[in-house]
Protein backbone atom coordinates (compact mmCIF):
# COMPACT_ATOMS: atom_id res chain seq x y z
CA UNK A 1 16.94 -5.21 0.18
CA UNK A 2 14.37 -3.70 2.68
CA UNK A 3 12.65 -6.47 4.74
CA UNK A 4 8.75 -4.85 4.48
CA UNK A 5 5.79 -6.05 7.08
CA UNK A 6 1.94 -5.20 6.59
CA UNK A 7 -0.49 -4.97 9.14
CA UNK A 8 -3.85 -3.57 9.99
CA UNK A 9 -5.67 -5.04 8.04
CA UNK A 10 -9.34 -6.75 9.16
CA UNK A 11 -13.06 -6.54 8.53
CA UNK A 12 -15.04 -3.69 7.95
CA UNK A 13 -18.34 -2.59 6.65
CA UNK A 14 -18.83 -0.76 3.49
CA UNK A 15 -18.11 2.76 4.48
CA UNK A 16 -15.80 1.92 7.16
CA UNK A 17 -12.31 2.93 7.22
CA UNK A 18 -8.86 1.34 7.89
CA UNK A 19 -5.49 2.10 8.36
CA UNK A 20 -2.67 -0.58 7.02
CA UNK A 21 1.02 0.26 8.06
CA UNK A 22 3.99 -1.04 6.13
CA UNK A 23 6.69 -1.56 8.49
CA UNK A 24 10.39 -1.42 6.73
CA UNK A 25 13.77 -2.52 8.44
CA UNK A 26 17.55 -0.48 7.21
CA UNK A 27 19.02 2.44 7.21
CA UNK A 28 17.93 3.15 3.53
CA UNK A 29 14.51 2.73 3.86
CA UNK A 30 13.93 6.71 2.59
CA UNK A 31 15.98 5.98 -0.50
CA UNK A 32 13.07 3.44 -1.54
CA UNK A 33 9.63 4.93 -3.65
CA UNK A 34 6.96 2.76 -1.56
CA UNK A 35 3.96 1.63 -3.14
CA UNK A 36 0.72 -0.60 -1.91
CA UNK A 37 -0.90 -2.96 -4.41
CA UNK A 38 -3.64 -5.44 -3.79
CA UNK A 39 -4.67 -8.84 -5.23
CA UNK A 40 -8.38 -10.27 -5.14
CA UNK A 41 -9.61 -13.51 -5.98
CA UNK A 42 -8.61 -14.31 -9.16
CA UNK A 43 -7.51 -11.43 -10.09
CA UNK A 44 -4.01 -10.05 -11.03
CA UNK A 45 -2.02 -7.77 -8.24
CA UNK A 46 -2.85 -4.14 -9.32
CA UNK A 47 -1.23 -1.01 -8.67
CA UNK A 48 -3.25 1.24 -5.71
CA UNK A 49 -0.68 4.37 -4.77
CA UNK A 50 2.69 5.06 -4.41
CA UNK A 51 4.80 7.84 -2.20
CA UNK A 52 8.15 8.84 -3.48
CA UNK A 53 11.04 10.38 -0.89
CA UNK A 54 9.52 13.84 -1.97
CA UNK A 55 6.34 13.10 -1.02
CA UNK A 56 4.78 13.22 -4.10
CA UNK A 57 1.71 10.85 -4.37
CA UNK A 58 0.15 8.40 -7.16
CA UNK A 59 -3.54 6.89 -6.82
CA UNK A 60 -5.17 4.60 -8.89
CA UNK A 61 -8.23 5.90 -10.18
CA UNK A 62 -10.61 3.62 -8.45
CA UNK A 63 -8.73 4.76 -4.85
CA UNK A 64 -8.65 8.77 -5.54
CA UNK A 65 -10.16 10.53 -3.55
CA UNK A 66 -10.80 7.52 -0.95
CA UNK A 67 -6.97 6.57 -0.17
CA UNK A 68 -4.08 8.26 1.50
CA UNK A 69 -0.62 7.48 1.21
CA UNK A 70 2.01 8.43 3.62
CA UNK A 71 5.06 7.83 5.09
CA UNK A 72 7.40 8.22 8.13
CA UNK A 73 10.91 7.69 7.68
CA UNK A 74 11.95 8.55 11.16
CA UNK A 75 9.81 5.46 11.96
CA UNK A 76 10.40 3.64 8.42
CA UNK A 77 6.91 2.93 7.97
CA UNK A 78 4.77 3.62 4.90
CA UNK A 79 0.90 4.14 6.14
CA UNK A 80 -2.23 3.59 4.01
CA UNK A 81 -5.21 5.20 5.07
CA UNK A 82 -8.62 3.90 3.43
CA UNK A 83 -11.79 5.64 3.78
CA UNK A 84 -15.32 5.24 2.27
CA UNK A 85 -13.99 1.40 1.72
CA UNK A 86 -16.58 -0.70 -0.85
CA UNK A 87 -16.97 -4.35 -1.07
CA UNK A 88 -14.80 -4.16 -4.24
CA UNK A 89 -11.53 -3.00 -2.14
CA UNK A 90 -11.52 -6.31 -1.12
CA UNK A 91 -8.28 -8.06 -1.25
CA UNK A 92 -4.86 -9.01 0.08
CA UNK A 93 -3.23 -5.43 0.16
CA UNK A 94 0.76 -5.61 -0.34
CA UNK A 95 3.38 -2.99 0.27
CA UNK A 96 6.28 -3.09 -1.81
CA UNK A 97 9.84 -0.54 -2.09
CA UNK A 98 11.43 0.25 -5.40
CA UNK A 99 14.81 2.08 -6.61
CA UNK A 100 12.72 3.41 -9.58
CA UNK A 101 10.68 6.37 -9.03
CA UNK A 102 7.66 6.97 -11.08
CA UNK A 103 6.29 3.92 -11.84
CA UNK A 104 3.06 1.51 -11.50
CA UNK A 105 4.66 -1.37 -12.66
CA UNK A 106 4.99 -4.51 -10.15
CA UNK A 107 8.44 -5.37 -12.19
CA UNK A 108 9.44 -2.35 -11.00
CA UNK A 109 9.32 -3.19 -7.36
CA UNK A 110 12.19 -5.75 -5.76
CA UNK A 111 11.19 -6.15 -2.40
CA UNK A 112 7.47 -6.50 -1.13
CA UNK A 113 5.83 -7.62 2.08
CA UNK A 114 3.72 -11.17 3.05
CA UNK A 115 0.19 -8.99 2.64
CA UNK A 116 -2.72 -8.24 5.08
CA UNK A 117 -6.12 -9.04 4.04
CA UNK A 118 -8.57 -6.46 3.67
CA UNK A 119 -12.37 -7.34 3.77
CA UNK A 120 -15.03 -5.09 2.88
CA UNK A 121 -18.69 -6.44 3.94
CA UNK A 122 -21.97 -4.95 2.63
């Protein structure tokens, strides 16, 4: 499976922005839907967007409108750009591949990075 790598991740105010890359080694790394989810404390990993090989886009509700997904295959990296952040977006953010277009689901995605830890101050 494809061996995924966060980073970017860091401090930031509330209203700040960041950019976390996903970095993805092999040669089918555009056959995979990629997908970021994020885990707070004590709370259960939930879905935040995904990008499929077409391009098309998925956003949690409470990231619409704030989040951008992208990727580059050329340079096998899957980007997430986070604007207007809020103390809430707190969390370890996770990027993660799947075979299965279309979905939310974290059964649904087989190979996911170690996380990068995003902190939103107020």
């Amino acid at each position: 499976q494809v061996q995924l790598v966060e980073s970017g991740g860091g401090l930031v105010q509330a209203g700040g922005s960041l950019r976390l890359s996903c970095a993805g080694s092999g040669r089918t790394f555009s056959l995979y839907a990629m997908g970021w989810f994020r885990q707070a404390p004590g709370k259960e990993r939930e879905f935040v967007a995904t990008i499929e090989w077409s391009a098309s886009t998925d956003y949690a509700d409470s990231v619409k409108g704030r989040f951008t997904i992208s990727r580059d295959n050329a340079k096998n990296t899957v980007y997430l750009q986070m604007n207007s952040l809020k103390p809430e977006d707190t969390a370890v953010y996770y990027c993660a591949a799947s075979r299965r277009f279309g979905s939310r689901e974290r059964a649904d995605f087989s190979s996911w990075g170690q996380g990068t830890q995003v902190t939103v101050s107020s």
